[in-house]
Protein backbone atom coordinates (compact mmCIF):
# COMPACT_ATOMS: atom_id res chain seq x y z
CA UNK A 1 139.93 107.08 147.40
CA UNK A 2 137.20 106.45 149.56
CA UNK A 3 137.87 103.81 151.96
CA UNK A 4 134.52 102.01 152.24
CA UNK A 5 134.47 101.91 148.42
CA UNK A 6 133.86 98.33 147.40
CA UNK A 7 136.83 98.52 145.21
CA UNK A 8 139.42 98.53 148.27
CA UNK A 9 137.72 95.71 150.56
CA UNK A 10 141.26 93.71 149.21
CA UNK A 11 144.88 94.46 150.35
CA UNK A 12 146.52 92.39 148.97
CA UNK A 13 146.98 90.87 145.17
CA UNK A 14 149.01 88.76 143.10
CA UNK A 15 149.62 89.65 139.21
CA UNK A 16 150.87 86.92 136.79
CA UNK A 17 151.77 87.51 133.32
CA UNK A 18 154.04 89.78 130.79
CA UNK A 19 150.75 91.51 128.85
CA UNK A 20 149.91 95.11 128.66
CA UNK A 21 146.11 93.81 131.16
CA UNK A 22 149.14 92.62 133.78
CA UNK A 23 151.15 95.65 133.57
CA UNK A 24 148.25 98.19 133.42
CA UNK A 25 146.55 95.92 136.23
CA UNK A 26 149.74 96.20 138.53
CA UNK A 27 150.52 100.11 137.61
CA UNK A 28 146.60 100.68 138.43
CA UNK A 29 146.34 98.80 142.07
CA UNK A 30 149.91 100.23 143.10
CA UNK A 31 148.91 104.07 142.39
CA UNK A 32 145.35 103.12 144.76
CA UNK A 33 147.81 102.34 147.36
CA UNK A 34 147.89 98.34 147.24
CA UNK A 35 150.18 95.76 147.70
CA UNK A 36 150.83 93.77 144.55
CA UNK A 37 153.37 91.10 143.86
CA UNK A 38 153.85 91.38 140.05
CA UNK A 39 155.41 87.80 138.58
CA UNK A 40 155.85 88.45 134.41
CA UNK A 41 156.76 84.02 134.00
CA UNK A 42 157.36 82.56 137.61
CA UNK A 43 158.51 79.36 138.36
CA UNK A 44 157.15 77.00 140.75
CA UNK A 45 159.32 78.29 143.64
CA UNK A 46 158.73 82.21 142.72
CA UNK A 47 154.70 81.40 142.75
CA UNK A 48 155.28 79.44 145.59
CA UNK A 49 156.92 82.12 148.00
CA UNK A 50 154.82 84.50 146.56
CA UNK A 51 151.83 82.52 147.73
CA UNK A 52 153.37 81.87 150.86
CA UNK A 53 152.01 85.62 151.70
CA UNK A 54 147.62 85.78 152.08
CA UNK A 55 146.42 86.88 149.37
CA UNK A 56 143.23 88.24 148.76
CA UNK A 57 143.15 87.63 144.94
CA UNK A 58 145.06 86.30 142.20
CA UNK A 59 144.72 87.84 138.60
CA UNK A 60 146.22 85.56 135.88
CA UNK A 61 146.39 87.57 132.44
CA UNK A 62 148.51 85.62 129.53
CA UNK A 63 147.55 85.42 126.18
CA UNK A 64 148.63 81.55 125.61
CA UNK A 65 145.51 79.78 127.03
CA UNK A 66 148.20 76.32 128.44
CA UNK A 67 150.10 78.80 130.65
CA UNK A 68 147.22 80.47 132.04
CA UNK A 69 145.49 77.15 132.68
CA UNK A 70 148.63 75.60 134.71
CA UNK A 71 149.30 78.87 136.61
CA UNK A 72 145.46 78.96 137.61
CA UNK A 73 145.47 75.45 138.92
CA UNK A 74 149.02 76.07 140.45
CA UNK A 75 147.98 78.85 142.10
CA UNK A 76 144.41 76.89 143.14
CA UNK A 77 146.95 74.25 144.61
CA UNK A 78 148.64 76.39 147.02
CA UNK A 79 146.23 78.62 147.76
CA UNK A 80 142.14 76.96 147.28
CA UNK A 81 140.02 79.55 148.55
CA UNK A 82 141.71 82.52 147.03
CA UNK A 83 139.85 83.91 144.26
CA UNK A 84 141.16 83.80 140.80
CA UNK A 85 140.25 86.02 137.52
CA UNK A 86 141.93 84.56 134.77
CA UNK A 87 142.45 85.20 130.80
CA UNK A 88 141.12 82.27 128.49
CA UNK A 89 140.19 82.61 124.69
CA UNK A 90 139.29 79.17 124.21
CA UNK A 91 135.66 78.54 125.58
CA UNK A 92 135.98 74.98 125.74
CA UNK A 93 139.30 75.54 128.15
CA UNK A 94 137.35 78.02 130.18
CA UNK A 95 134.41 76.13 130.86
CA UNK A 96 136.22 73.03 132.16
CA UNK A 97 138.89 75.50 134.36
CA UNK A 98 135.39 76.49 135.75
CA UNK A 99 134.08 73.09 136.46
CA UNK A 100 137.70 72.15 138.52
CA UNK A 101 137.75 75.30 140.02
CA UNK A 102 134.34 77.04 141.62
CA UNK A 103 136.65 80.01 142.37
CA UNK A 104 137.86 80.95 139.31
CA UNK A 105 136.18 83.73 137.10
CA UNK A 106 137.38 83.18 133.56
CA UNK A 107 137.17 86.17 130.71
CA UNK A 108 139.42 87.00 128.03
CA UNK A 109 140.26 90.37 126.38
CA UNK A 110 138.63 89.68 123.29
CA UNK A 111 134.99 88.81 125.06
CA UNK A 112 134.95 91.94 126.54
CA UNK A 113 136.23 93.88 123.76
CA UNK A 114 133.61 92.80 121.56
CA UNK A 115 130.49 94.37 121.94
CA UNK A 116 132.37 97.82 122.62
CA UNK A 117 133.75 97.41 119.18
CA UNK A 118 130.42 96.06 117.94
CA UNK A 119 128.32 98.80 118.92
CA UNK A 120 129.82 101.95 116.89
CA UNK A 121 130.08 99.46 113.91
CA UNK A 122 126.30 99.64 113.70
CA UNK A 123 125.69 102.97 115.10
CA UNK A 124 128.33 106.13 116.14
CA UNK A 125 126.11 106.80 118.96
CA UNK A 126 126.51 103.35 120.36
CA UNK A 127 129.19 102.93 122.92
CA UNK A 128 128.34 98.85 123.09
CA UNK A 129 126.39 96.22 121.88
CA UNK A 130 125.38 92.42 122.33
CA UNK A 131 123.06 90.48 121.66
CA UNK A 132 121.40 88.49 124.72
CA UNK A 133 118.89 85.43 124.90
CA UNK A 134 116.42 88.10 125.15
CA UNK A 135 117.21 89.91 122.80
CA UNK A 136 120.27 92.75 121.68
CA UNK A 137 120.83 95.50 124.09
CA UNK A 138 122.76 98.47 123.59
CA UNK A 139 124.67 100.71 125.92
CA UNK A 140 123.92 104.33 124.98
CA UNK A 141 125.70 107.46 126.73
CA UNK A 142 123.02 110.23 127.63
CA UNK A 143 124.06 113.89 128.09
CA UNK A 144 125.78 113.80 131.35
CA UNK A 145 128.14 111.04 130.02
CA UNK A 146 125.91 108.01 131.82
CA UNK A 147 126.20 104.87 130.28
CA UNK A 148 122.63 103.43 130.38
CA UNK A 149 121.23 100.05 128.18
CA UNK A 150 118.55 100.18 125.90
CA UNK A 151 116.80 98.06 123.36
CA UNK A 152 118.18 97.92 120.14
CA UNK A 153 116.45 96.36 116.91
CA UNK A 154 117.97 96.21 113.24
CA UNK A 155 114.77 98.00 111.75
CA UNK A 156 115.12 99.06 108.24
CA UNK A 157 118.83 98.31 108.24
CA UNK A 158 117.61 94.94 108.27
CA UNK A 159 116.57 94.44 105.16
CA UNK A 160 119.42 96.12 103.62
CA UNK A 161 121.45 93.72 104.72
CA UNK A 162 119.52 90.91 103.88
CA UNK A 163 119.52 92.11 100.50
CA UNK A 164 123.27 92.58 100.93
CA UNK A 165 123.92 89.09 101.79
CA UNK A 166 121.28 87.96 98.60
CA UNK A 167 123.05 90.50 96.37
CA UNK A 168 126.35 88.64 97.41
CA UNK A 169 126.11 85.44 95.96
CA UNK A 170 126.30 87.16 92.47
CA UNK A 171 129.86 88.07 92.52
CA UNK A 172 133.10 85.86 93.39
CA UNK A 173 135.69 87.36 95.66
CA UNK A 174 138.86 84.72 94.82
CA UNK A 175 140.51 84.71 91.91
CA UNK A 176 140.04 80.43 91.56
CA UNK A 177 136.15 81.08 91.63
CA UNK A 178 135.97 83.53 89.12
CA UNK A 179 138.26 81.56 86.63
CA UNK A 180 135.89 78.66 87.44
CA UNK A 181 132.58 80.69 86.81
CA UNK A 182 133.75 82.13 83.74
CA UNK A 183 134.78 78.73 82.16
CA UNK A 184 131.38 77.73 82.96
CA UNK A 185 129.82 80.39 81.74
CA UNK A 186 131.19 80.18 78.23
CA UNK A 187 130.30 76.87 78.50
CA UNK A 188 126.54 77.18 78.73
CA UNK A 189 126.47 80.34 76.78
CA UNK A 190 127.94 77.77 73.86
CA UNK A 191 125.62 75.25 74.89
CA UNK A 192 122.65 77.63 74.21
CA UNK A 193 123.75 79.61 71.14
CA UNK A 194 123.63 76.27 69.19
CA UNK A 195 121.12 75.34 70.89
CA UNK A 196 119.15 78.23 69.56
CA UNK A 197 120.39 78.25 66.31
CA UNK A 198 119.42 74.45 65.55
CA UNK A 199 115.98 75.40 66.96
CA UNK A 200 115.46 78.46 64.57
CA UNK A 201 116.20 75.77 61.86
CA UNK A 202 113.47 73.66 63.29
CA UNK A 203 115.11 71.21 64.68
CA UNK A 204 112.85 69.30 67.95
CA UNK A 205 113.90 70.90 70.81
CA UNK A 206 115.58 67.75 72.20
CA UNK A 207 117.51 66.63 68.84
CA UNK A 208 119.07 70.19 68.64
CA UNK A 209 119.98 70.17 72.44
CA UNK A 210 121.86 66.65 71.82
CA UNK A 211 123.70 67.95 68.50
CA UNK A 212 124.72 71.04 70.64
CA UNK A 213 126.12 68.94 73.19
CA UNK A 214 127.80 67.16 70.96
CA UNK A 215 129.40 70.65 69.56
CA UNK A 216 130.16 71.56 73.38
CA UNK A 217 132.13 68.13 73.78
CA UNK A 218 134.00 68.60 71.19
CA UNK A 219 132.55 66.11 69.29
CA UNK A 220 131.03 67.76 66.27
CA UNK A 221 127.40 67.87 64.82
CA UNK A 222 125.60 64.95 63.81
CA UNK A 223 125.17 64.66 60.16
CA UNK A 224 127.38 67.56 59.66
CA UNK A 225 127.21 67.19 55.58
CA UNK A 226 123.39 68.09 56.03
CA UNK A 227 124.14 71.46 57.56
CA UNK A 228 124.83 75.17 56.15
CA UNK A 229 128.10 75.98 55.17
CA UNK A 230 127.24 78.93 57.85
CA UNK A 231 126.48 77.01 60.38
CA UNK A 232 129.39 74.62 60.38
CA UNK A 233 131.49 77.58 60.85
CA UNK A 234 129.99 78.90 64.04
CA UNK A 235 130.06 75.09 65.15
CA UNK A 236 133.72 74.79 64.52
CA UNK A 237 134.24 77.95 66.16
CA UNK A 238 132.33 77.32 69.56
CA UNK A 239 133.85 73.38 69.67
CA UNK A 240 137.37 75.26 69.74
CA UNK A 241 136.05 78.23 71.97
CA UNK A 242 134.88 75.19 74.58
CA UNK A 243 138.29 73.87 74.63
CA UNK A 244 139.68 77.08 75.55
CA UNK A 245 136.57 77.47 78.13
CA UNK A 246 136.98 74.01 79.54
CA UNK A 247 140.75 75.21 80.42
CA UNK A 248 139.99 77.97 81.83
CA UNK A 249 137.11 76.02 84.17
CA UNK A 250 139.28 73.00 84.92
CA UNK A 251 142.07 75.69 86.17
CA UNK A 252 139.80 77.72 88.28
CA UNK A 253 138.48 74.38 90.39
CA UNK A 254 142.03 72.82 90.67
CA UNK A 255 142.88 76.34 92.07
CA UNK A 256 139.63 76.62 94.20
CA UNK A 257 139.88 72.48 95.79
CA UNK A 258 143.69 72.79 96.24
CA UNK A 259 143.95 76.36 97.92
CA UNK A 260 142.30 77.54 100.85
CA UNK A 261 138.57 77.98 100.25
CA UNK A 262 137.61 80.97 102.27
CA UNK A 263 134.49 82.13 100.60
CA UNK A 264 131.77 80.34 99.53
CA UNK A 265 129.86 80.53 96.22
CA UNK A 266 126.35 80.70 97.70
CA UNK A 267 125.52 79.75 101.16
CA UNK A 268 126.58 82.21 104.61
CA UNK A 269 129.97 82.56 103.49
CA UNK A 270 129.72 84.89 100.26
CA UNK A 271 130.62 88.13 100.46
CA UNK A 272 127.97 90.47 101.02
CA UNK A 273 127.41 94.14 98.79
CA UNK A 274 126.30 96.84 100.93
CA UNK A 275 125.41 96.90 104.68
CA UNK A 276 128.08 94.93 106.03
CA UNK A 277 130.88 95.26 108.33
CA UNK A 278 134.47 94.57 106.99
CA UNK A 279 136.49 93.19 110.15
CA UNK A 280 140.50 93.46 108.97
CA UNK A 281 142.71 91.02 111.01
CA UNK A 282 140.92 87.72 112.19
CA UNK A 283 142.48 87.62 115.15
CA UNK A 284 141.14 86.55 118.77
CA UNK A 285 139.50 90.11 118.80
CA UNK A 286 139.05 90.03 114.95
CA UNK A 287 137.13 86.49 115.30
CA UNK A 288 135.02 87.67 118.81
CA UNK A 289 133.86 91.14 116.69
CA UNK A 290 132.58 88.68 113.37
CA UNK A 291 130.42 86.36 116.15
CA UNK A 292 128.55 88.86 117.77
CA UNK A 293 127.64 90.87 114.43
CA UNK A 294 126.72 87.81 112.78
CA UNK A 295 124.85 86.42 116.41
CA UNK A 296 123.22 90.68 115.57
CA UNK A 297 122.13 89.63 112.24
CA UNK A 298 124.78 91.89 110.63
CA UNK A 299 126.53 91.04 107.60
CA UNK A 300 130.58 90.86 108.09
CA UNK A 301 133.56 89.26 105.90
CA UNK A 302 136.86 88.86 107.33
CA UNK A 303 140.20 90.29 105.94
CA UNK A 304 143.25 88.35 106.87
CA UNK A 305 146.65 88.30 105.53
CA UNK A 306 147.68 84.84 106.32
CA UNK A 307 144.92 82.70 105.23
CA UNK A 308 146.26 79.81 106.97
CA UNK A 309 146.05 81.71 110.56
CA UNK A 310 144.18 79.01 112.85
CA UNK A 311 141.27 81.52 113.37
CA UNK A 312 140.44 81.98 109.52
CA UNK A 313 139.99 77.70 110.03
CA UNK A 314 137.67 78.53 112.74
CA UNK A 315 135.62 81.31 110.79
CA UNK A 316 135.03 78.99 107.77
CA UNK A 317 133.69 76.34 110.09
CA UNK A 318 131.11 79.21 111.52
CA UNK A 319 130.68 80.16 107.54
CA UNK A 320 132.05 83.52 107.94
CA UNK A 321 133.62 84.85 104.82
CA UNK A 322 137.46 85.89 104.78
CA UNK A 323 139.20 87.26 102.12
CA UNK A 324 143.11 86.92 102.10
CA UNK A 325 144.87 90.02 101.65
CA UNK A 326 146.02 93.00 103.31
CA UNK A 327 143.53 95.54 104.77
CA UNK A 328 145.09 98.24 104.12
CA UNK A 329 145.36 97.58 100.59
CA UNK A 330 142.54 99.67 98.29
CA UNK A 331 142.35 97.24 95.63
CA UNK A 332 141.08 94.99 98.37
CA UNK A 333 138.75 97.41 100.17
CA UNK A 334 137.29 98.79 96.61
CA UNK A 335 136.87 94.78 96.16
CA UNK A 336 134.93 94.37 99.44
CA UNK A 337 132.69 97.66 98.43
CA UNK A 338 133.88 99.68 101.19
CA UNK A 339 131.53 102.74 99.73
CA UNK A 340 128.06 100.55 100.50
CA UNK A 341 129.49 98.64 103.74
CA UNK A 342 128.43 100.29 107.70
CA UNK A 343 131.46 100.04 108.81
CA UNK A 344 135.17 99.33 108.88
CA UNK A 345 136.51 97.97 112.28
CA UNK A 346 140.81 98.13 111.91
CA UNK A 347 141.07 94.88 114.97
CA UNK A 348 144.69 93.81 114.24
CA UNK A 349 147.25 93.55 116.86
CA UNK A 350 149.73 95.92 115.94
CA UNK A 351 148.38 99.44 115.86
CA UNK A 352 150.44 100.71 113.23
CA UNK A 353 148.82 98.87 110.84
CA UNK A 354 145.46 99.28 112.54
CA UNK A 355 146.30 102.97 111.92
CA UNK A 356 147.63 102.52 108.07
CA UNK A 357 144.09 100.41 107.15
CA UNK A 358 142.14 103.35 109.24
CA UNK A 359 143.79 105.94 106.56
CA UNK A 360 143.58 103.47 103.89
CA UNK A 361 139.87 103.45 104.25
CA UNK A 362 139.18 107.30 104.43
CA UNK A 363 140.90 107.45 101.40
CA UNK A 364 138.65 104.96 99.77
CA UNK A 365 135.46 106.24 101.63
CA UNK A 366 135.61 109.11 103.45
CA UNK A 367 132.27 108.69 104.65
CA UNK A 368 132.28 105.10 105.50
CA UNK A 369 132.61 105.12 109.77
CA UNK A 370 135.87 103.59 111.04
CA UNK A 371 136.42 101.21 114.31
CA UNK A 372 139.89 100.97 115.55
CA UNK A 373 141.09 98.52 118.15
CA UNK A 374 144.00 100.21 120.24
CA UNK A 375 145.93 99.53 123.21
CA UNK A 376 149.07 97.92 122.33
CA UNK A 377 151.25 100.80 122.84
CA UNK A 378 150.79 104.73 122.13
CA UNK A 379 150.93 104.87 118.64
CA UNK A 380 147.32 105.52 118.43
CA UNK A 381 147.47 107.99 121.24
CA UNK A 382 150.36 110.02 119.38
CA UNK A 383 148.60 109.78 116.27
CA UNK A 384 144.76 110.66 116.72
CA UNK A 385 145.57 114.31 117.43
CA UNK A 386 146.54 114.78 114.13
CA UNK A 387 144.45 112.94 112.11
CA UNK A 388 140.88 112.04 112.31
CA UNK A 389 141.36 107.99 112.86
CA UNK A 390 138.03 107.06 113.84
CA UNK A 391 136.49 105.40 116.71
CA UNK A 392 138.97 104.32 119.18
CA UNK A 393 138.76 101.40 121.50
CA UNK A 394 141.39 100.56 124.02
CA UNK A 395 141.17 96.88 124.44
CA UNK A 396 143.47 96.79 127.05
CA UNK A 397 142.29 99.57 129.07
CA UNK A 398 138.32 97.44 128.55
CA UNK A 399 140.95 94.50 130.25
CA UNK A 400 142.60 96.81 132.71
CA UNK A 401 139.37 97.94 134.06
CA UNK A 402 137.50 94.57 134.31
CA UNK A 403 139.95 92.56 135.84
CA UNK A 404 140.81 95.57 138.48
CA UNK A 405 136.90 95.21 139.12
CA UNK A 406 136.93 91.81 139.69
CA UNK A 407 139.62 91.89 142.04
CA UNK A 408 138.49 94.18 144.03
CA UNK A 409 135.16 92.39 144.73
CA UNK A 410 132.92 94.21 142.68
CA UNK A 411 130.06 91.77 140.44
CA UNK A 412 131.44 93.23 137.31
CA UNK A 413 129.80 91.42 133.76
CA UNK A 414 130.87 93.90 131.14
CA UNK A 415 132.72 97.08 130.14
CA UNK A 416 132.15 99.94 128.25
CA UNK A 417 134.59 103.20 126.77
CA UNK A 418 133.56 106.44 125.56
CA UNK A 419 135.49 109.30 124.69
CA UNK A 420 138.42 107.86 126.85
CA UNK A 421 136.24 107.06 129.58
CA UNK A 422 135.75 103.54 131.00
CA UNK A 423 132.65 102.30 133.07
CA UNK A 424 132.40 98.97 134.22
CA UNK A 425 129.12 97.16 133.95
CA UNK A 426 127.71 95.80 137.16
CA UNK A 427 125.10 92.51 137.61
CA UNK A 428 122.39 95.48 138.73
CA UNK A 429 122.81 96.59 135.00
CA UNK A 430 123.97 100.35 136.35
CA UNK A 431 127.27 101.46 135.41
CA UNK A 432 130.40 102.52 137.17
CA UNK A 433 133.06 104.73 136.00
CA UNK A 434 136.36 103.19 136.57
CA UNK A 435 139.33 105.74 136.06
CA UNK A 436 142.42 103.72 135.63
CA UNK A 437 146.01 105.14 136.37
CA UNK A 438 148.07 107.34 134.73
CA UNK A 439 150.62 105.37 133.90
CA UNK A 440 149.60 101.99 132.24
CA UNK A 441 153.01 100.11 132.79
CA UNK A 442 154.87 99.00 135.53
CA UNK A 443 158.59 98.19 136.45
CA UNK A 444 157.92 94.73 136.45
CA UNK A 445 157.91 93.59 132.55
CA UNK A 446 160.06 95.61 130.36
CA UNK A 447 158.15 94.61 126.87
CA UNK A 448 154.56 93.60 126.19
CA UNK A 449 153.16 90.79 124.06
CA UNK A 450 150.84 92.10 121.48
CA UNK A 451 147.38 89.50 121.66
């Protein structure tokens, strides 16, 4: 490597954490030739001696958001003017580690994972996409395999998924609303049949709506003796048909206000018909990905297997729709109209099953385009050469390369992949490639912790 490259100005680093970022960051920097100290869970008297040493920069990369806070402020204790690039997912702990500590640059995996999952979910040829105050830009890769941005607008597609999201308030998703709806609906549909029938007997419209209430309550007809033999029949039957409707509706709400309520009947968080993106496991990742399609103006519902994960809480608040289930389930992507939606992104933390809802999904809709998050261990990398997975993004290798940029002292804001290749974006806008080592792990941490 070229010696008055920016990306060796520093000597000397620090490494904390027991993630596949601090392994790949440690195995990366140690095959360019630098020293790194590599600490998986120090204590105060490890971090201590290995501050002891200058240090040019400190990289921090844990997944639980309390550890990384006290290790940054440890390590801004013993050392204040050494520069810091930490992991956060929490943006309310990330802005305040920024306000106690100038030198700190805070990111997280799943912020920089995000628009390169984003942009092949809304076109193949995008290799990233976010939307900005002044409006979305995408990162497109020309002939030579140059990242450059561009514009991007939803156009036509727009409109489809309006009338995705309008088309998806006709249709419940959870088992509680449709039991609900369906009690209502033979409800009214009772309501109005003798409602119709007392008119075409010439009843005033608003005597023959209150003897049809009546019949709906259960009460009976007034002045039954006065009616058709005919006529009290149909009455008997829909007063007993209401009972059985009234069960059936008083079942489906105790269902809906006692379990958890993750799609809405009308409002932001129904489940759109055609045009959407269906984001399986609402993880940190999972949760980033929904945001910045719904921040595009893309329709996306959330598949999650534990509905009471603490991120599914957080997506109802921001009225995205989840359904509970498992994504790799066909019942539940036939459900979810897999055939109509843009795109399938597979975000989970395991790959395995990220590779099980990827097949799941061809078999449903072999057309539909597929977005798989990667980078946990090789499983993807052993299995894409034999089967046609889909997109592939390596979230830690997006991680790997960031961090390693921001060490190294380059203005890094963003990071792209395509076709195995990562560029790191720089504050200029212009792009540079950032070829990481061979070898992603390091002596140092013997297992990783899946995000």
């Amino acid at each position: 490597m070229d010696q008055t490259s920016p990306r060796v100005r520093h000597r000397s680093f620090v490494v904390i954490g027991d993630t596949n970022p601090a392994r790949g960051v440690c195995a990366s920097l140690r095959e360019d030739g630098f020293s790194v100290r590599h600490l998986a869970r120090p204590n105060d008297e490890e971090l201590r001696a290995a501050m002891a040493t200058p240090r040019d920069a400190v990289a921090v990369l844990l997944h639980e958001d309390a550890a990384a806070l006290r290790y940054a402020l440890a390590v801004a204790h013993m050392s204040p003017d050494v520069p810091i690039t930490v992991t956060i997912f929490d943006r309310t702990v990330a802005d305040e580690l920024l306000r106690l500590l100038p030198q700190c640059h805070v990111t997280s995996p799943a912020d920089l994972a995000a628009p390169a999952l984003a942009g092949p979910c809304t076109d193949a040829d995008i290799a990233a996409l976010r939307g900005e105050a002044s409006g979305a830009e995408a990162v497109r890769v020309d002939g030579e395999g140059v990242p450059r941005t561009v514009g991007w607008s939803r156009g036509r597609a727009g409109w489809r998924s309006w009338w995705g999201r309008v088309a998806g308030q006709l249709r419940s998703y959870d088992e509680g609303t449709r039991l609900m709806l369906g009690g209502l609906a033979g409800i009214t549909a009772a309501l109005l049949c003798d409602w119709l029938w007392l008119l075409n007997l010439g009843h005033p419209p608003a005597e023959a709506f209150f003897d049809a209430a009546r019949v709906v309550s259960a009460v009976g007809p007034a002045d039954a003796g006065h009616h058709s033999t005919a006529y009290q029949v149909v009455a008997g039957l829909l007063m007993l048909g209401t009972i059985v409707f009234t069960a059936v509706f008083t079942a489906g709400l105790i269902e809906r206000l006692l379990g958890p309520r993750l799609v809405g009947l009308i409002g932001t968080r129904t489940v759109p018909r055609f045009g959407h993106v269906i984001v399986v496991g609402v993880g940190q990742v999972g949760l980033r990905l929904c945001c910045e399609l719904r921040s595009l103006g893309i329709p996306v519902v959330g598949v999650e297997r534990d509905p009471r994960a603490p991120n599914v809480r957080i997506a109802r608040s921001l009225g995205i729709p989840v359904l509970a289930g498992d994504g790799g389930d066909r019942a539940v992507l036939e459900r979810l109209h897999l055939r109509r939606a843009r795109a399938l992104a597979a975000v989970g933390s395991d790959d395995l099953d990220n590779i099980a809802v990827s097949i799941a999904a061809q078999g449903v809709s072999p057309g539909t385009r597929v977005v798989i998050r990667a980078g946990e261990h090789e499983a993807i990398a052993e299995t894409r050469s034999l089967l046609p997975l889909g997109t592939i993004r390596d979230v830690t290798s997006l991680c790997t390369a960031y961090v390693l940029a921001r060490l190294t002292g380059m203005d890094a804001t963003g990071v792209v992949e395509h076709r195995d290749e990562v560029s790191v974006r720089l504050s200029d806008g212009t792009f540079e490639p950032w070829p990481l080592a061979t070898r992603r792990d390091c002596a140092h941490v013997d297992t990783a912790v899946p995000a």
